[in-house]
PDB file of N, CA and C in Angstrom:
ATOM      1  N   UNK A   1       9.231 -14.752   8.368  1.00  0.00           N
ATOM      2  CA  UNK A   1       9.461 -13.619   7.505  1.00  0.00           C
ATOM      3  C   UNK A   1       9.701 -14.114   6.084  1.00  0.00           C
ATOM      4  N   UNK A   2       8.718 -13.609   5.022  1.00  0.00           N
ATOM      5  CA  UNK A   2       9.132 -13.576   3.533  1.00  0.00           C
ATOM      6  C   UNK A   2      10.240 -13.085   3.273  1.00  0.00           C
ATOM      7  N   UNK A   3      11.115 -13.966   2.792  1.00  0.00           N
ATOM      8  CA  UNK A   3      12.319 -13.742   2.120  1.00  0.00           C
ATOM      9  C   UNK A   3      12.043 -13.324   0.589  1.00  0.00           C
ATOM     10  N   UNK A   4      12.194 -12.198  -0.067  1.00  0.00           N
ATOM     11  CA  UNK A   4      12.320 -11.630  -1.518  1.00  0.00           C
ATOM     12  C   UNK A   4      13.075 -10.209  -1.824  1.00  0.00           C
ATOM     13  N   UNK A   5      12.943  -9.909  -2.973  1.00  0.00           N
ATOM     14  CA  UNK A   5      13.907  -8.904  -3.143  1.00  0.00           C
ATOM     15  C   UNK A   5      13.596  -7.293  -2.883  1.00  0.00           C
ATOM     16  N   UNK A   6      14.484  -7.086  -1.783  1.00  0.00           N
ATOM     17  CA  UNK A   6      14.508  -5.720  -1.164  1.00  0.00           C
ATOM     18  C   UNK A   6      13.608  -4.496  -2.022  1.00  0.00           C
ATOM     19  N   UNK A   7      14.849  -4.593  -3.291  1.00  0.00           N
ATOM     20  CA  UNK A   7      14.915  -3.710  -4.485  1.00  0.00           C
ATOM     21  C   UNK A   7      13.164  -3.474  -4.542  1.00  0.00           C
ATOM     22  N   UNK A   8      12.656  -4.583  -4.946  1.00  0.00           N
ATOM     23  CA  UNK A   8      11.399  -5.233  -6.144  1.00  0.00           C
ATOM     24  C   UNK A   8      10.284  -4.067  -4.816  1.00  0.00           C
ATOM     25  N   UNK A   9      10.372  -4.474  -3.740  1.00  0.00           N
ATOM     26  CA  UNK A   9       9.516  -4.318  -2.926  1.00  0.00           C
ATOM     27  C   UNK A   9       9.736  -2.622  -2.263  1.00  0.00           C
ATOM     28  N   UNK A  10      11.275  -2.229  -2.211  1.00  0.00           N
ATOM     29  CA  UNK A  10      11.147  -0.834  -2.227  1.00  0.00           C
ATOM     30  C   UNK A  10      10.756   0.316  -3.399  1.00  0.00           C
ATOM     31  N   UNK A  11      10.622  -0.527  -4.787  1.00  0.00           N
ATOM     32  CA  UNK A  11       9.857   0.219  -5.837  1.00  0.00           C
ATOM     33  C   UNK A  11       8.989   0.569  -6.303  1.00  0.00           C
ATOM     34  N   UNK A  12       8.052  -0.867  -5.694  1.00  0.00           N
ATOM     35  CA  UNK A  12       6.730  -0.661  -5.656  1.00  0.00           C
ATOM     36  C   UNK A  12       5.691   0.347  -4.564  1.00  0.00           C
ATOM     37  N   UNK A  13       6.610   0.249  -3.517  1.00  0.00           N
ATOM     38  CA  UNK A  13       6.525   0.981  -2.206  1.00  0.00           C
ATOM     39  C   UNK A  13       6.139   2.199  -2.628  1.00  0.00           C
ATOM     40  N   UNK A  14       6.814   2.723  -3.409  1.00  0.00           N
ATOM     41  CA  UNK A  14       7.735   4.262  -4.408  1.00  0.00           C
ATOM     42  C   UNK A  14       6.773   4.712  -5.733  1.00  0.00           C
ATOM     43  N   UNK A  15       6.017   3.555  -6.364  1.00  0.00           N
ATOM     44  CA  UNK A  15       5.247   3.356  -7.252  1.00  0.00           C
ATOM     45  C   UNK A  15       3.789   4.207  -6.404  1.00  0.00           C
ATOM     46  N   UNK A  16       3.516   2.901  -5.521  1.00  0.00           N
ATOM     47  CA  UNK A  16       2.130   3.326  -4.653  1.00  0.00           C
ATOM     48  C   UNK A  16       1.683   4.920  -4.161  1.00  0.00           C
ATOM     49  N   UNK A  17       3.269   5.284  -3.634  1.00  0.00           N
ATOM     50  CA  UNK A  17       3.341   6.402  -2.954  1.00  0.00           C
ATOM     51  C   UNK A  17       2.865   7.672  -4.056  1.00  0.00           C
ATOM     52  N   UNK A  18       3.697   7.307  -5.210  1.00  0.00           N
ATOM     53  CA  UNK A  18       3.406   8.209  -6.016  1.00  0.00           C
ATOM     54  C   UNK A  18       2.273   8.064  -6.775  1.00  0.00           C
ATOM     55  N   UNK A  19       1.217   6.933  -6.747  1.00  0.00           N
ATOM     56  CA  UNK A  19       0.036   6.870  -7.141  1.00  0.00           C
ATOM     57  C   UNK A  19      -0.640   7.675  -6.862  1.00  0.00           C
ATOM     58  N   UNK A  20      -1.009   7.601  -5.285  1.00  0.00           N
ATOM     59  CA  UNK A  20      -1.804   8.077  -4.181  1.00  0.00           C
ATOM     60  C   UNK A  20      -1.639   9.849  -3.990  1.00  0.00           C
ATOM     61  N   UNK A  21       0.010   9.935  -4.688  1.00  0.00           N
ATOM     62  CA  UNK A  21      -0.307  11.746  -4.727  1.00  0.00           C
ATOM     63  C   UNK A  21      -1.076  12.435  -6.050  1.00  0.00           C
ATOM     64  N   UNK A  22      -0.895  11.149  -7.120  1.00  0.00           N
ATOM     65  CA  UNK A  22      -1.405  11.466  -7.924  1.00  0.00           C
ATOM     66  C   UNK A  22      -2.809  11.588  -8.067  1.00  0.00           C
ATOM     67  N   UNK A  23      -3.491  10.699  -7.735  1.00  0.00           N
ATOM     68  CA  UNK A  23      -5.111  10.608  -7.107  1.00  0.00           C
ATOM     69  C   UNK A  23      -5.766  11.520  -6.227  1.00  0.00           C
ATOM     70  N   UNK A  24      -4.507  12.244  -5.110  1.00  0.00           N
ATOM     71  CA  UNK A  24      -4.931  13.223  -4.413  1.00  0.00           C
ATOM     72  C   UNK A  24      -4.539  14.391  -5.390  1.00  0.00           C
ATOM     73  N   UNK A  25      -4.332  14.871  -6.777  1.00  0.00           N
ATOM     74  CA  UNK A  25      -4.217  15.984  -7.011  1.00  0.00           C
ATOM     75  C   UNK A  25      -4.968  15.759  -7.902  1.00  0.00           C
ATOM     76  N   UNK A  26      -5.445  14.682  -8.458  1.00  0.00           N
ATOM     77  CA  UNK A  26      -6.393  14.890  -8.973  1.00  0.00           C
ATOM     78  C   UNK A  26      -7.809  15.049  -9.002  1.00  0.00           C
ATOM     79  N   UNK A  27      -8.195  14.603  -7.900  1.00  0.00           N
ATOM     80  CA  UNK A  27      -9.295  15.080  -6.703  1.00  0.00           C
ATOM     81  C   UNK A  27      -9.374  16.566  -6.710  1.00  0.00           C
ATOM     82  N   UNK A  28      -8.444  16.894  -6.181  1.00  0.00           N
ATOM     83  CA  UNK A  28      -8.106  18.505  -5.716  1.00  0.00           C
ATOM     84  C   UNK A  28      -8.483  19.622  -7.186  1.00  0.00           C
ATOM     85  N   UNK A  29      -7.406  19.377  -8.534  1.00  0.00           N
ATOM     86  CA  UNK A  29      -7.497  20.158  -9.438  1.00  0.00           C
ATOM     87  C   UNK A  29      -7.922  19.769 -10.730  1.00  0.00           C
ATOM     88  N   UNK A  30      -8.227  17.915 -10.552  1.00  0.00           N
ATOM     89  CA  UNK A  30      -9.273  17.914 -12.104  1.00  0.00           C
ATOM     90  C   UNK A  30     -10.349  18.413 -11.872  1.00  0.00           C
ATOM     91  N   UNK A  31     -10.537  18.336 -13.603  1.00  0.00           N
ATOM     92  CA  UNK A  31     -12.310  18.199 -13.703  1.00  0.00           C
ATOM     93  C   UNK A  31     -12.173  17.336 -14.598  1.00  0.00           C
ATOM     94  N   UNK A  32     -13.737  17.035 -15.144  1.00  0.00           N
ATOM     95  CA  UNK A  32     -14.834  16.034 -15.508  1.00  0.00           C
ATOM     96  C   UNK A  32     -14.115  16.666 -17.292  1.00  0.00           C
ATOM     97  N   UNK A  33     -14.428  15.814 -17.824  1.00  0.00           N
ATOM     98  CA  UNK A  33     -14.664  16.027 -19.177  1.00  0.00           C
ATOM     99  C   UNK A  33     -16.170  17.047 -19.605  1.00  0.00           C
ATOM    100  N   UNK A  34     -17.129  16.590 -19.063  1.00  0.00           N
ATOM    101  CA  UNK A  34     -18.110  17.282 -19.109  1.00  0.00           C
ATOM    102  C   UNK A  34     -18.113  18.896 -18.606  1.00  0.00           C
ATOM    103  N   UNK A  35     -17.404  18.777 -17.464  1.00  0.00           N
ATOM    104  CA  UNK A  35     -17.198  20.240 -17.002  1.00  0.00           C
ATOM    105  C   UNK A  35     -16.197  21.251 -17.971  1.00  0.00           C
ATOM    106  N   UNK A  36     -15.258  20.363 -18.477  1.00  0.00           N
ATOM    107  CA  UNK A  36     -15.194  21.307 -19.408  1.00  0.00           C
ATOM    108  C   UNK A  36     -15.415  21.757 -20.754  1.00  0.00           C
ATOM    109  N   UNK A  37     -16.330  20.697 -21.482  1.00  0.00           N
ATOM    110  CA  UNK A  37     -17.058  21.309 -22.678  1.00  0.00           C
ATOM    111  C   UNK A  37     -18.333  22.204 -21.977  1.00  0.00           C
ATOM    112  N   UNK A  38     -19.091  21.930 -20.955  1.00  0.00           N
ATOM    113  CA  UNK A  38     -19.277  22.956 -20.367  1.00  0.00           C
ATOM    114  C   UNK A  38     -19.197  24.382 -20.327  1.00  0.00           C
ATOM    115  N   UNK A  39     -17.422  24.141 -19.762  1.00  0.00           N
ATOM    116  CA  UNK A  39     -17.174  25.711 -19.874  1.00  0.00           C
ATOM    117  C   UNK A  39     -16.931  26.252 -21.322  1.00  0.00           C
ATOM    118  N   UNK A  40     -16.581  25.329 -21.650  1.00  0.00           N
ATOM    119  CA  UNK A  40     -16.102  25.746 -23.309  1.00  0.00           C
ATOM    120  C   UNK A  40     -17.567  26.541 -23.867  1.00  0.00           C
ATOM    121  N   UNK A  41     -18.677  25.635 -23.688  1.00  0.00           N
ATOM    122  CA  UNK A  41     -19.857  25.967 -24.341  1.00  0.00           C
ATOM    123  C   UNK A  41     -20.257  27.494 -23.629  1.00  0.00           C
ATOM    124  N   UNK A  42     -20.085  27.774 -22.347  1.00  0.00           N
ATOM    125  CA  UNK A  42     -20.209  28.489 -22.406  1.00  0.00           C
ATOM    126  C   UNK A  42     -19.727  29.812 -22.718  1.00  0.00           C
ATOM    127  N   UNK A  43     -18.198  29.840 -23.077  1.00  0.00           N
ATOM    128  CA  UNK A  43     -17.437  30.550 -23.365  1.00  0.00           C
ATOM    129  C   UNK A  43     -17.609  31.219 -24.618  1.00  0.00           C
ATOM    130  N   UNK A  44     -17.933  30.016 -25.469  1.00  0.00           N
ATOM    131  CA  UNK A  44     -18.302  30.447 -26.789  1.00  0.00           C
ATOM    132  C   UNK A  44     -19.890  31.039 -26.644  1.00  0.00           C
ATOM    133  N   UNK A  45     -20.774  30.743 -25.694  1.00  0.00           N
ATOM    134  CA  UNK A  45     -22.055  31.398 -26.023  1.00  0.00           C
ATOM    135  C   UNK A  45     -21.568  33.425 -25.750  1.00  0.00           C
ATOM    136  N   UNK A  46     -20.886  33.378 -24.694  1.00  0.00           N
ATOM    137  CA  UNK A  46     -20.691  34.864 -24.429  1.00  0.00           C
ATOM    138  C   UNK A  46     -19.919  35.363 -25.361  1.00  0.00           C
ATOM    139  N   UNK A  47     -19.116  35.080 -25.835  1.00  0.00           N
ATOM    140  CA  UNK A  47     -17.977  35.344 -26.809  1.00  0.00           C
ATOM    141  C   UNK A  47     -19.108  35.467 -28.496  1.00  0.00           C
ATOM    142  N   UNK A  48     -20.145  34.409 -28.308  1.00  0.00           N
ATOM    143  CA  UNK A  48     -21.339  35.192 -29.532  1.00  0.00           C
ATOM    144  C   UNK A  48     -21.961  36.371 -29.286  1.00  0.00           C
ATOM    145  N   UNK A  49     -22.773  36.426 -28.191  1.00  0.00           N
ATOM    146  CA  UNK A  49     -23.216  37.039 -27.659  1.00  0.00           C
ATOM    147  C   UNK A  49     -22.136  38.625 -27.694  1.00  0.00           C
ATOM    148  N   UNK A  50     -21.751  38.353 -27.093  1.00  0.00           N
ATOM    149  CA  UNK A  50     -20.471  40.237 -27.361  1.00  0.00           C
ATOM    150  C   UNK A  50     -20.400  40.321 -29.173  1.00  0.00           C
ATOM    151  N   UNK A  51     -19.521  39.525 -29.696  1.00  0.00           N
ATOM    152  CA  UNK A  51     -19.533  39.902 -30.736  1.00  0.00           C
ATOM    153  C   UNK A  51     -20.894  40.101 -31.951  1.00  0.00           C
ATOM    154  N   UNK A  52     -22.291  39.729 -31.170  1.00  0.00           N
ATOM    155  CA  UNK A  52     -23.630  40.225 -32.097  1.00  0.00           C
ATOM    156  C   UNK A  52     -23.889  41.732 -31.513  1.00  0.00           C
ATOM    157  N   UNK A  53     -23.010  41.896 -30.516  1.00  0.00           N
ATOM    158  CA  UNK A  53     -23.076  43.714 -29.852  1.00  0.00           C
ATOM    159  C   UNK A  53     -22.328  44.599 -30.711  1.00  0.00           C
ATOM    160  N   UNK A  54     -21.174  43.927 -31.518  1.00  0.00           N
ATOM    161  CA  UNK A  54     -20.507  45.248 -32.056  1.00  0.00           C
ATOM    162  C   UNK A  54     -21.244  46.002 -33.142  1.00  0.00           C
ATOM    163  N   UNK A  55     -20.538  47.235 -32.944  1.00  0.00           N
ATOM    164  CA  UNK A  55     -21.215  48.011 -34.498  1.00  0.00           C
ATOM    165  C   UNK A  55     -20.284  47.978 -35.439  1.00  0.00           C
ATOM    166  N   UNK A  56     -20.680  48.098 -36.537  1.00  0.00           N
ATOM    167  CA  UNK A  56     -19.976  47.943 -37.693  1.00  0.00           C
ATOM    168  C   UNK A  56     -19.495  49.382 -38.062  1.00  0.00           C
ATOM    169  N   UNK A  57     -18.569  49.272 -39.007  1.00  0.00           N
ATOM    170  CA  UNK A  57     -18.335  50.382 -39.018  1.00  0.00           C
ATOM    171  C   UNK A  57     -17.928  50.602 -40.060  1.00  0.00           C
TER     172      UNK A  57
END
C-alpha cells in the first residue's frame, strides 16, 4: 500500500467528481458557439423582416 497524504488524495477525488458533473451538464445544456450566432442570426433576420411589415404612420 502507497503511503501519502489522505487530505491531497481526498481533494482530488472531490476535484474529479466535480469535473465529471460538470462535463455531464454540459453535454446536456450547452451549445456550440456556432449554434448560437446561429440563433442570433436568425433572430435578427425575423426581427428585420417584422419590422419591414410595419406601417408608418
Amino acid at each position: 500500500m502507497k503511503a501519502g497524504n489522505l487530505s491531497k488524495a481526498r481533494k482530488e477525488r472531490t476535484r474529479l467528481d466535480k469535473r465529471a458533473i460538470g462535463d455531464a451538464n454540459a453535454m446536456k445544456f450547452g451549445r456550440t458557439k456556432a449554434q448560437k450566432q446561429a440563433d442570433m442570426k436568425a433572430q435578427l433576420a425575423a426581427r428585420t423582416k417584422l419590422d419591414g411589415h410595419k406601417l408608418d404612420e
